[in-house]
Protein backbone atom coordinates (compact mmCIF):
# COMPACT_ATOMS: atom_id res chain seq x y z
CA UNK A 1 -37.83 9.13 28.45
CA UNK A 2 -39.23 8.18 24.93
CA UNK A 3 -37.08 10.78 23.32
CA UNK A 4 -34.01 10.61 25.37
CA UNK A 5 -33.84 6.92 23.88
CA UNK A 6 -34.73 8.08 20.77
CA UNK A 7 -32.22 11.07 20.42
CA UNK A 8 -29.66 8.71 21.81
CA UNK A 9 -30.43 5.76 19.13
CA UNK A 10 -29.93 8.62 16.33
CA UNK A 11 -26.56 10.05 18.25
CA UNK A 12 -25.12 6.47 17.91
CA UNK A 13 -26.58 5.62 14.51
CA UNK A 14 -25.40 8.62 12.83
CA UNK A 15 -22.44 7.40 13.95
CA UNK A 16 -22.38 4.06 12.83
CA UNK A 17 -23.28 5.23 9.10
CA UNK A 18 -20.42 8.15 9.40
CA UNK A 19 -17.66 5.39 10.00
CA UNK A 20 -18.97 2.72 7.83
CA UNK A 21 -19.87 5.56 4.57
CA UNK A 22 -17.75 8.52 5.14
CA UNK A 23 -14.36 7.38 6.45
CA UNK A 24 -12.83 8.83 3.47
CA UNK A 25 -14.57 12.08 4.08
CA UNK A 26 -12.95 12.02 7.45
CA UNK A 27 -9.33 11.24 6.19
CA UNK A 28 -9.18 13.48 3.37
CA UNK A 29 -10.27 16.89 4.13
CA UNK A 30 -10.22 19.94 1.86
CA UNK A 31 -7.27 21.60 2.48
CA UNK A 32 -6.68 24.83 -0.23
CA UNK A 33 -3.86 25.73 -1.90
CA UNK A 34 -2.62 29.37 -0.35
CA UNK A 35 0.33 30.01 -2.62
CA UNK A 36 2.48 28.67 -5.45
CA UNK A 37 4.35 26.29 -5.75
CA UNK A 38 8.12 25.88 -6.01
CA UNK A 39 8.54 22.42 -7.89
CA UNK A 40 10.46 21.83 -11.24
CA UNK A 41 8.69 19.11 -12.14
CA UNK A 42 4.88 18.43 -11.60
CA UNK A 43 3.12 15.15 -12.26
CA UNK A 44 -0.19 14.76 -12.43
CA UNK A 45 -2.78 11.31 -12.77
CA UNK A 46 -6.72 11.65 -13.21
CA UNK A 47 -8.73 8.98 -13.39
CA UNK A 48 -12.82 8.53 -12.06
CA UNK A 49 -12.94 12.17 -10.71
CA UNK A 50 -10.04 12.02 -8.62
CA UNK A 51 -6.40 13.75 -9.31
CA UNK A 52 -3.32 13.29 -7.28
CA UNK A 53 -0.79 15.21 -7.99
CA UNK A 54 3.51 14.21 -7.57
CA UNK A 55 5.45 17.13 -7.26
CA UNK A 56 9.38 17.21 -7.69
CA UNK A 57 11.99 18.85 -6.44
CA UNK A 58 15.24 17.81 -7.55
CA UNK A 59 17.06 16.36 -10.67
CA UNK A 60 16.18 13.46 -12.88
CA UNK A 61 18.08 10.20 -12.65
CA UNK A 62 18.89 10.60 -9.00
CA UNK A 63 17.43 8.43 -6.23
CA UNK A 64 13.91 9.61 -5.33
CA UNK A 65 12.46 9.88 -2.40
CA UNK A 66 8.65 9.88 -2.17
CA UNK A 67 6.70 12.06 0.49
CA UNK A 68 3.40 11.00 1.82
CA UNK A 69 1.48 13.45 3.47
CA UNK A 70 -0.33 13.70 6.52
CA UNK A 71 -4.61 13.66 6.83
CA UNK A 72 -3.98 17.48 6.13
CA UNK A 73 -1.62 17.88 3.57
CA UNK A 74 0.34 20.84 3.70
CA UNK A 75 2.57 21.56 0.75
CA UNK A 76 3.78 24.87 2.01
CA UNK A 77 5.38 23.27 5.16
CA UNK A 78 7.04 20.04 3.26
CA UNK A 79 8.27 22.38 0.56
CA UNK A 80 10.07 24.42 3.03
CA UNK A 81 11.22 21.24 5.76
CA UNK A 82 12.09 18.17 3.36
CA UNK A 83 12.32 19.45 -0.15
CA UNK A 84 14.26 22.07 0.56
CA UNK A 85 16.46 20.41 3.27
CA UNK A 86 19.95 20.42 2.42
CA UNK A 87 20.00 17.26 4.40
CA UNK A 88 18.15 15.64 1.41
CA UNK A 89 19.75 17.06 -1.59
CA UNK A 90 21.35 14.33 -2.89
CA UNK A 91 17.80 13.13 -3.75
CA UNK A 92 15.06 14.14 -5.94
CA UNK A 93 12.01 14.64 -3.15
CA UNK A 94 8.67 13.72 -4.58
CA UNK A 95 5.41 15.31 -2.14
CA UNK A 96 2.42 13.89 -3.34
CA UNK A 97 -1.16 15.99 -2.97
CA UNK A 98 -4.40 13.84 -2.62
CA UNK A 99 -7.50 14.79 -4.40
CA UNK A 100 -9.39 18.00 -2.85
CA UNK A 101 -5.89 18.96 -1.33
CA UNK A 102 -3.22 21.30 -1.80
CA UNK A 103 -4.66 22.09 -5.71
CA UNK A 104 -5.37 18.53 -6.90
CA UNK A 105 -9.31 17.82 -7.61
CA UNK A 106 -11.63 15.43 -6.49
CA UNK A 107 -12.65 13.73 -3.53
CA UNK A 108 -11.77 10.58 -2.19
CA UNK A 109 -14.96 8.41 -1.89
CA UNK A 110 -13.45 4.36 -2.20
CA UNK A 111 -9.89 3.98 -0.30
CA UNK A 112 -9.19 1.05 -2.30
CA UNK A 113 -9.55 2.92 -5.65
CA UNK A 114 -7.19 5.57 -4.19
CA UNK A 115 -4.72 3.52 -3.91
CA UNK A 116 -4.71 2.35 -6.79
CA UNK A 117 -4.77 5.37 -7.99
CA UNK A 118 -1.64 6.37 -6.20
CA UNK A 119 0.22 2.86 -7.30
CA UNK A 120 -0.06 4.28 -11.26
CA UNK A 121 1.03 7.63 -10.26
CA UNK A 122 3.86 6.32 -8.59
CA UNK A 123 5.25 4.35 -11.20
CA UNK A 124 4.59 6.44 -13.61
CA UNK A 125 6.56 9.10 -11.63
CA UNK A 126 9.55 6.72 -11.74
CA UNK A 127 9.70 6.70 -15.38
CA UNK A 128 9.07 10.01 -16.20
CA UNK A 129 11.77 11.09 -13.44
CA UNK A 130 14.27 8.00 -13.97
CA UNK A 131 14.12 7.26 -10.75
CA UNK A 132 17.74 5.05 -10.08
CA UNK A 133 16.86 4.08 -6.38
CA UNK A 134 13.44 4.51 -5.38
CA UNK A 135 12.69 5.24 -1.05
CA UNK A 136 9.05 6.00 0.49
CA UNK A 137 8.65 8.45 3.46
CA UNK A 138 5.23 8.73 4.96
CA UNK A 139 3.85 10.17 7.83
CA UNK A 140 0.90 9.87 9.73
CA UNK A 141 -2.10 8.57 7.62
CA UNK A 142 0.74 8.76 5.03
CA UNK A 143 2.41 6.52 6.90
CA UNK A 144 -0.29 3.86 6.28
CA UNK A 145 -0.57 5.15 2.51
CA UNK A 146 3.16 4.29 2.08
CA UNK A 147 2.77 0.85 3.56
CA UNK A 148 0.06 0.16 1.46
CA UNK A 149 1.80 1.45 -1.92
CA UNK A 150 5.28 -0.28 -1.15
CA UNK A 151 3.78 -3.20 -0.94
CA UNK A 152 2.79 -3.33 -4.98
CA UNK A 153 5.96 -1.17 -6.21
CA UNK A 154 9.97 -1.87 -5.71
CA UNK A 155 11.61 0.41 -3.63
CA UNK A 156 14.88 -0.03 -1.60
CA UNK A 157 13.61 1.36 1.31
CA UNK A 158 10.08 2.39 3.34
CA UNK A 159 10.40 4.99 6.33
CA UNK A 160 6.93 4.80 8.45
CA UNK A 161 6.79 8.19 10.53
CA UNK A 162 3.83 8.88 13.23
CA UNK A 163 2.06 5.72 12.10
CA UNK A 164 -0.81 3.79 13.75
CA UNK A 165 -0.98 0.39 14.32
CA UNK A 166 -3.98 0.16 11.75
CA UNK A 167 -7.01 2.61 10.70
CA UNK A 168 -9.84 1.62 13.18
CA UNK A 169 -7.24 2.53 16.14
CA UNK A 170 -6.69 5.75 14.49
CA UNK A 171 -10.46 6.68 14.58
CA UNK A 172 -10.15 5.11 18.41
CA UNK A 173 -8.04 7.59 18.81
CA UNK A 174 -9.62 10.26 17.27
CA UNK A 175 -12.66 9.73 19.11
CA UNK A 176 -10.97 10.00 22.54
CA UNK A 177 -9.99 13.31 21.90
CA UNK A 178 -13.23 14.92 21.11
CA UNK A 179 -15.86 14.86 24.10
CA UNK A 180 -18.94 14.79 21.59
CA UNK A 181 -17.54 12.17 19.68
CA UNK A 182 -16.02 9.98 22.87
CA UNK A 183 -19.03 7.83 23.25
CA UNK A 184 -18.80 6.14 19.40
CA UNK A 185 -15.57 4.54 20.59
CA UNK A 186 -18.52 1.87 22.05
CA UNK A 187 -19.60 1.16 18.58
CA UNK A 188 -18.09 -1.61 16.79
CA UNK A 189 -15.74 0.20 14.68
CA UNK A 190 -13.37 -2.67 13.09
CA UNK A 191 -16.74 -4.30 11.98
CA UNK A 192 -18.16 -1.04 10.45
CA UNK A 193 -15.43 -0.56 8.23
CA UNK A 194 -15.57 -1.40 4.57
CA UNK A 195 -11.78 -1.77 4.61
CA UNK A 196 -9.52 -2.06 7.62
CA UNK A 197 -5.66 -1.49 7.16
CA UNK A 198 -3.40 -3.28 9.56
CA UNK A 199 0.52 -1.59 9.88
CA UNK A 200 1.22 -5.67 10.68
CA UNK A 201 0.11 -7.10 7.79
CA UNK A 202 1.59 -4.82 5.74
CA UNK A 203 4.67 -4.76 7.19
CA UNK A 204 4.77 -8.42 6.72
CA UNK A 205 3.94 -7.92 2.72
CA UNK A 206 7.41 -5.64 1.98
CA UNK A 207 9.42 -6.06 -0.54
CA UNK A 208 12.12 -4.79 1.22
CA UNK A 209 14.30 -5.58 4.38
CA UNK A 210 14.70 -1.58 4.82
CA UNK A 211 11.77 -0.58 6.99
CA UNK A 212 12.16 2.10 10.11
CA UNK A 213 9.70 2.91 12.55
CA UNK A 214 9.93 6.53 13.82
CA UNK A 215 7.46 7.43 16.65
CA UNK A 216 7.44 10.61 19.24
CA UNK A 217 7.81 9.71 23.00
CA UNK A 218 5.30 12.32 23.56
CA UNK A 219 2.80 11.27 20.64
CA UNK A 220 -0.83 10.93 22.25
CA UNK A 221 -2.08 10.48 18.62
CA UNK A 222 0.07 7.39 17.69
CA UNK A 223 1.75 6.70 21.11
CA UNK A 224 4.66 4.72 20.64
CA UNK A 225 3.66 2.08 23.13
CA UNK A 226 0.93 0.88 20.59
CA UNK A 227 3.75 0.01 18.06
CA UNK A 228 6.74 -1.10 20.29
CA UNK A 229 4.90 -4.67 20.11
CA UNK A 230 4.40 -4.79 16.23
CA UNK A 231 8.11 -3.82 15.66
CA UNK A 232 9.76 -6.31 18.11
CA UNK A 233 7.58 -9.36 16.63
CA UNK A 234 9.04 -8.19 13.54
CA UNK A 235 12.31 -7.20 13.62
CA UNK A 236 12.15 -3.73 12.37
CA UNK A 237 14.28 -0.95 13.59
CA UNK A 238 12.43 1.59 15.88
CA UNK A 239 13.69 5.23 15.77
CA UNK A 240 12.16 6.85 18.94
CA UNK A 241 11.76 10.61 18.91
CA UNK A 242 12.93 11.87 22.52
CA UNK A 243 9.72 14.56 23.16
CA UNK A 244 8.44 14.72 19.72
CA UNK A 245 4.38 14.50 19.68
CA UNK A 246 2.53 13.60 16.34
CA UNK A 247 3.46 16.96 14.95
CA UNK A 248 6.92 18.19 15.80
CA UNK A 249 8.79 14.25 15.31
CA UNK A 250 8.61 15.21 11.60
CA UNK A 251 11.04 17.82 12.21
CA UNK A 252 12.88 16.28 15.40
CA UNK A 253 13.75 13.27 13.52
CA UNK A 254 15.10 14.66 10.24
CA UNK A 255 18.74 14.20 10.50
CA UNK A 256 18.65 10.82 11.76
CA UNK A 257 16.40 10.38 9.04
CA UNK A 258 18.16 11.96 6.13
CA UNK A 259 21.34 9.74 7.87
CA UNK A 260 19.50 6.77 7.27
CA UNK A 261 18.08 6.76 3.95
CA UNK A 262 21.27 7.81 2.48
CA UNK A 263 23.03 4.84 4.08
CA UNK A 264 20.39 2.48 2.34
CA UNK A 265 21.53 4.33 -0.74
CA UNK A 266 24.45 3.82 -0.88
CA UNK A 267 24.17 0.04 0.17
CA UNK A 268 22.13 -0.68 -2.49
CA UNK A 269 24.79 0.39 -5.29
C-alpha cells in the first residue's frame, strides 16, 4: 500500500514539475534538418543561445507574408505547400524555424524571451526585405506565436489556422490523447504554468480589424467547437474546414486562404 501511494505521489509530481519547468521542452522539439533549402533570402537573429531563423521566398518590396510553424516545424513540407504555391506568388512568403528546429540552434527554455526574440527578427525581416504590406499566417502552436507577435508589430492582416483557445487547453488536450499521460489532466495545469496564453486576450490586443479563424470540422486536437464561442463574442470571421483534422486543414483551406489575404491586400492600397 505504502508504495502504491508513494509511486503514485511521484507519477503526479513528476508531472507537476514537467508542466510548470519544461513546457518549452514540450513545445519545441528537435526536429533536424534532412535536406537543403530552397530560399533566396535567409535571415537569421541570435541572441542568449537561441537562433531563429526567417527564410524567404519571393522578391523584395512585395507584400510579405509571414509563416509560423507548427510544434514540429517542417520546412520541407511548407517549402513545397505555401512557398511554392502559385496561389501565393504575388507575395514574398517568409517560414520562420525556431531554435533546435529545421537548422536553427538553441533551445527554447523562457517563452517570453522567445518571443521577444521573434518580435526583433520580425522587424528586422521587414526592413531588410522592404516589406510594403506586412500579413501573419500561423498554424497550430504557430497560431498562438502569431497572435502573440501581431500584437507588438503592424501588420494588415493575422490568419490564425488550427489554433487553441489558449496553451493550458492545448496540454488538456494533449494529455487526453496519451493513456500514460491522461491522469495529469487532474493536476492544476493553468496554475502550474509560468505563463498562460489566452487566443481571447490576444485577439482583443490586435492592431488590426483583419483577423480569420480557420479550424477543421474534424480537428480532435483544436476542435472547432472550443473556438466557435471566442469568435462570435468577438466578431471575427470563422473559416470552417469541411473534414479537415489538425493536419490536413493546412492544405484544405489554402485557396480560400490565398483568396483572402490577397483581398486584404489589395484593400489596404
Amino acid at each position: 500500500m505504502k508504495v502504491t501511494i508513494f509511486l503514485t505521489s511521484a507519477y503526479f509530481a513528476i508531472g507537476a514539475a514537467l508542466i510548470h519547468f519544461a513546457i518549452p521542452f514540450f513545445l519545441f522539439p528537435t526536429i533536424k534538418l534532412e535536406q537543403p533549402t530552397l530560399e533566396v533570402e535567409k535571415y537569421t537573429i541570435q541572441e542568449n543561445g537561441l537562433e531563429i531563423i526567417a527564410r524567404s521566398y519571393g522578391m523584395k518590396g512585395t507584400p510579405c507574408l509571414f509563416f509560423f510553424p507548427g510544434q514540429h516545424g517542417g520546412i520541407t513540407r511548407y517549402e513545397r505547400e505555401i512557398a511554392n504555391n502559385t496561389k501565393f506568388k504575388s507575395f514574398n512568403t517568409i517560414i520562420l524555424s525556431y531554435p533546435s528546429q529545421d537548422g536553427a540552434s538553441g533551445k527554447v527554455t523562457n517563452l517570453e524571451a522567445f518571443n521577444e526574440l521573434v518580435v526583433q527578427l520580425i522587424n528586422k525581416t521587414k526592413v531588410e526585405s522592404a516589406c510594403s504590406k506586412t500579413f501573419f499566417y500561423g498554424r497550430s502552436l504557430g497560431a498562438m506565436l502569431a497572435a502573440n507577435v501581431s500584437v507588438n508589430v503592424n501588420s494588415q492582416g493575422i490568419i490564425l489556422e488550427s489554433v487553441a483557445l489558449s496553451l493550458d487547453r492545448a496540454i488538456e488536450t494533449k494529455l487526453q490523447n496519451k493513456w500514460y499521460l491522461y491522469p495529469y489532466q487532474i493536476l492544476p495545469i493553468k496554475l502550474l504554468l509560468p505563463h498562460n496564453n489566452i487566443i481571447e486576450d490576444l485577439l482583443q490586443k490586435q492592431k488590426t480589424a483583419n483577423i480569420l479563424i480557420v479550424q477543421g470540422n474534424q480537428d480532435s486536437i483544436t476542435p472547432l467547437n472550443q473556438i466557435e464561442d471566442v469568435v462570435t463574442r468577438n466578431n471575427i470571421s470563422l473559416l470552417e474546414i469541411e473534414n479537415g483534422d489538425h493536419s490536413s486543414t493546412f492544405s484544405l483551406a489554402q485557396n480560400q486562404i490565398s483568396s483572402i489575404i490577397s483581398h486584404w491586400s489589395q484593400q489596404s492600397e
